[in-house]
C-alpha atoms as a PDB file:
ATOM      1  CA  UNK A   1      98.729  37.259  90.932  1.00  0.00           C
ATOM      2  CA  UNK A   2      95.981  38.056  93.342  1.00  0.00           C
ATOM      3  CA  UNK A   3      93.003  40.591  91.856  1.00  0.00           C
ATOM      4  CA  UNK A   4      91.547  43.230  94.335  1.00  0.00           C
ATOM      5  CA  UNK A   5      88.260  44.755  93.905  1.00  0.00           C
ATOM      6  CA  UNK A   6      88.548  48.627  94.839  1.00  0.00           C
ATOM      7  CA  UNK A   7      85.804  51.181  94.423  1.00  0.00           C
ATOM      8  CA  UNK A   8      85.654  54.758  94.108  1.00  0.00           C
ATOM      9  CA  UNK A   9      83.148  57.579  94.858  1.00  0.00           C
ATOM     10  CA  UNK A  10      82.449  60.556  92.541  1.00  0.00           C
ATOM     11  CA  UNK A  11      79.717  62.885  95.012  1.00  0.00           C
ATOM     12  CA  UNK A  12      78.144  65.374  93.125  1.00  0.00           C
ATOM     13  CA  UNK A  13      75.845  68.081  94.343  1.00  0.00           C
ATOM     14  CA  UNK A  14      74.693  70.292  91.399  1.00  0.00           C
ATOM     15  CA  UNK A  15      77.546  70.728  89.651  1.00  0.00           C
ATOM     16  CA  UNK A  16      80.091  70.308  92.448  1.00  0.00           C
ATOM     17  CA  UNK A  17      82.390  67.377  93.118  1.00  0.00           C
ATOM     18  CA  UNK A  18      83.201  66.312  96.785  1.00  0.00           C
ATOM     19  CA  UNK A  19      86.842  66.331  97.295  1.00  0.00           C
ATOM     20  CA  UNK A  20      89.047  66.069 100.139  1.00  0.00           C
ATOM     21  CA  UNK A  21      92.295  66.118 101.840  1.00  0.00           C
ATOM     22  CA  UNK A  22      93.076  63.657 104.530  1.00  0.00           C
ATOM     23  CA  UNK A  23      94.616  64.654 107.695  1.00  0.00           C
ATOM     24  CA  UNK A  24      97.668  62.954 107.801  1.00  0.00           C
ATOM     25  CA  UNK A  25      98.197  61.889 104.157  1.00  0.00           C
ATOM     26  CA  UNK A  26      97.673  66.030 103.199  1.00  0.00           C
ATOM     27  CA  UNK A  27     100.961  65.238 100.783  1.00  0.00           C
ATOM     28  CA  UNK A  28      98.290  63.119  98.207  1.00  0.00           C
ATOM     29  CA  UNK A  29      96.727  66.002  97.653  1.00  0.00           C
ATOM     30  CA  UNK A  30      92.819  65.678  97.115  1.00  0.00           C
ATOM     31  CA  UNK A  31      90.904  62.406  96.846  1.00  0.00           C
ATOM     32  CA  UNK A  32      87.752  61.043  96.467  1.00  0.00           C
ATOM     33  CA  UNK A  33      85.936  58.792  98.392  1.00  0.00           C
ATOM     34  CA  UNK A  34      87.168  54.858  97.553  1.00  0.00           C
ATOM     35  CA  UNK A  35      88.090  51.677  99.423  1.00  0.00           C
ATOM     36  CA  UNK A  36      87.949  47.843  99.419  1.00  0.00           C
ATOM     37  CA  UNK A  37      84.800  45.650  99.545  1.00  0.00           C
ATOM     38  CA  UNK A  38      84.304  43.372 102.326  1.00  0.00           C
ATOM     39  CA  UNK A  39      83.889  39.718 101.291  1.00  0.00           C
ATOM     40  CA  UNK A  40      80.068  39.485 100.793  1.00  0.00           C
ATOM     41  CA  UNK A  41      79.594  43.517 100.389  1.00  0.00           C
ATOM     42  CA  UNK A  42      78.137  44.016  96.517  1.00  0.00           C
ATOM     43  CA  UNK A  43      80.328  46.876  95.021  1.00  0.00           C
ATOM     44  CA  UNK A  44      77.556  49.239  94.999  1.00  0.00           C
ATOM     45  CA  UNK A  45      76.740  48.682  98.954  1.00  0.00           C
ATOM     46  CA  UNK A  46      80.759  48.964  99.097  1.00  0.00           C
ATOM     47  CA  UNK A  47      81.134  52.444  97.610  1.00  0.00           C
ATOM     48  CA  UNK A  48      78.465  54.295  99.867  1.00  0.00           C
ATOM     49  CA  UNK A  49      79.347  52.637 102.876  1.00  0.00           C
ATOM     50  CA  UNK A  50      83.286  53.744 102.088  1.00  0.00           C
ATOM     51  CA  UNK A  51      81.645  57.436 101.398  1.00  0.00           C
ATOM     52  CA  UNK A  52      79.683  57.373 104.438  1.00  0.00           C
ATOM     53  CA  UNK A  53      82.602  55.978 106.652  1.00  0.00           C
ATOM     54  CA  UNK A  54      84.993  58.777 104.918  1.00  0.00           C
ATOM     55  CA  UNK A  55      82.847  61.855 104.411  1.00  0.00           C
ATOM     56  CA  UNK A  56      80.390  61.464 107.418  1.00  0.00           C
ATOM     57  CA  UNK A  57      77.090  61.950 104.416  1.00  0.00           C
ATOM     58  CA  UNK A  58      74.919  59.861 105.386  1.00  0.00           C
ATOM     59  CA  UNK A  59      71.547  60.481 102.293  1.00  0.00           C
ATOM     60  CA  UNK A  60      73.814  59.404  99.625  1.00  0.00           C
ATOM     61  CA  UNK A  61      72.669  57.104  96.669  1.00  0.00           C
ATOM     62  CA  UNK A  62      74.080  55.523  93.910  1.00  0.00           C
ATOM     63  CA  UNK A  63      73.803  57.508  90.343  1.00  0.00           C
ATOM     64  CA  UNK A  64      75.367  55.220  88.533  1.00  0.00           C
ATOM     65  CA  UNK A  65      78.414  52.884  87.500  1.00  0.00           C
ATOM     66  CA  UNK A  66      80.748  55.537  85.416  1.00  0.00           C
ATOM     67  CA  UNK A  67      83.149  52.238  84.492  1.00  0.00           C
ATOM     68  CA  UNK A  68      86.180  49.914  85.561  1.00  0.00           C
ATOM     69  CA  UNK A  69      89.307  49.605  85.061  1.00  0.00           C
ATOM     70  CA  UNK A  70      92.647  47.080  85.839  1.00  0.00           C
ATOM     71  CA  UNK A  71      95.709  48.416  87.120  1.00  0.00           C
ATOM     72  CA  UNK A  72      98.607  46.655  88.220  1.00  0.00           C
ATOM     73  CA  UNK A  73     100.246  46.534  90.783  1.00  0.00           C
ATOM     74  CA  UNK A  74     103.693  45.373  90.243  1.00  0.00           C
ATOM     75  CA  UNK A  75     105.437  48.416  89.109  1.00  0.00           C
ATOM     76  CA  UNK A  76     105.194  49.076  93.048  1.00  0.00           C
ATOM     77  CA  UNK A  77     106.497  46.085  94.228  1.00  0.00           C
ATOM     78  CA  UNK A  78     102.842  44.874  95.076  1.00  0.00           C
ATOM     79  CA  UNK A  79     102.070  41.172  93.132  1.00  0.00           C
ATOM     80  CA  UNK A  80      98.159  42.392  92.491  1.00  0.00           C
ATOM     81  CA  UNK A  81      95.745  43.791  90.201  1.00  0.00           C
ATOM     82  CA  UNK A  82      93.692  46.091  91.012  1.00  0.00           C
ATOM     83  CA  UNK A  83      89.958  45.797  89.791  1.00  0.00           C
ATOM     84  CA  UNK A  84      88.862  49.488  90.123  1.00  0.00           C
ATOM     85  CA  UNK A  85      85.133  50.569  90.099  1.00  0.00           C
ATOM     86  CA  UNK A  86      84.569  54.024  89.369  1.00  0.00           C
ATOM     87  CA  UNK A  87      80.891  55.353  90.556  1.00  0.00           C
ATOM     88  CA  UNK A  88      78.930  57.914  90.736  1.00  0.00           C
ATOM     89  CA  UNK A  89      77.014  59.143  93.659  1.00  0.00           C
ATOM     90  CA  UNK A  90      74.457  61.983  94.781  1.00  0.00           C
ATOM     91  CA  UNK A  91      73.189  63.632  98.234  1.00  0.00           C
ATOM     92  CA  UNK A  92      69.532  63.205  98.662  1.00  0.00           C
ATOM     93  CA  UNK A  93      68.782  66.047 100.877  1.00  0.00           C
ATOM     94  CA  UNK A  94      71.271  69.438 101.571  1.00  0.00           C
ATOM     95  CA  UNK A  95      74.121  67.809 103.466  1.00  0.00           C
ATOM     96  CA  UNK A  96      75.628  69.685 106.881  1.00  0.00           C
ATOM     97  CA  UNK A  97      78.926  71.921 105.973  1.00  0.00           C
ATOM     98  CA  UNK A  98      81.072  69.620 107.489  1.00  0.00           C
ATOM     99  CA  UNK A  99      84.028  71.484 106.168  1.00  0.00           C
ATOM    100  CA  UNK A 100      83.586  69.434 103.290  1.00  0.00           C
ATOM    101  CA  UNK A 101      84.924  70.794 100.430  1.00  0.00           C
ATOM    102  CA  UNK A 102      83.114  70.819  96.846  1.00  0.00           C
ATOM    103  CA  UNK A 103      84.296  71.979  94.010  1.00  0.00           C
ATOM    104  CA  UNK A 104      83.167  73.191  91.019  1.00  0.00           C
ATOM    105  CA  UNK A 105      83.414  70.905  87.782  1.00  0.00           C
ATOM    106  CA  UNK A 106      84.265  72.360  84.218  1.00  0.00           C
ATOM    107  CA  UNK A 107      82.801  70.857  81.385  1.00  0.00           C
END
């Protein structure tokens, strides 16, 4: 069974968490930020060039490493596991509205 490295982007600004809705895919509902390393991309370089690619921030940094998990695959007909990294990242300066949406976390 072949293992896949994904990673995932928690942006926080304050207390808000950057969410989104893809144009095409609107049925998912919101998502976060998260892709698939390239070959000699670390995971860290991985998950802020997949936020930069997907939310168009480009003063983000890495907070953190929140924790990983393995799913697999197979109850969806796919022979993998997926190895998924779960981080958390910040804006260094006050990002553009890019009609970005944030929203507010509970605690």
């Amino acid at each position: 069974m072949k293992i896949r490295e994904k990673v995932f982007a928690y942006i926080t600004k304050g207390s808000h968490l950057l969410v989104f809705r893809e144009r095409g895919f609107e049925g998912f509902g919101l998502q976060i930020p998260a892709g698939t390393p390239e070959e000699v991309e670390s995971l860290e370089h991985a998950v802020l060039r997949e936020a930069v690619e997907e939310t168009g921030l480009d003063s983000l940094i890495v907070v953190g490493h929140l924790g990983s998990v393995r799913v697999d695959q197979s109850e969806y007909g796919i022979d993998e596991v997926h190895r998924r990294h779960f981080y958390r990242s910040s804006v260094k300066k006050k990002p553009l509205n890019r009609g970005i949406m944030w929203s507010q976390i509970q605690a």
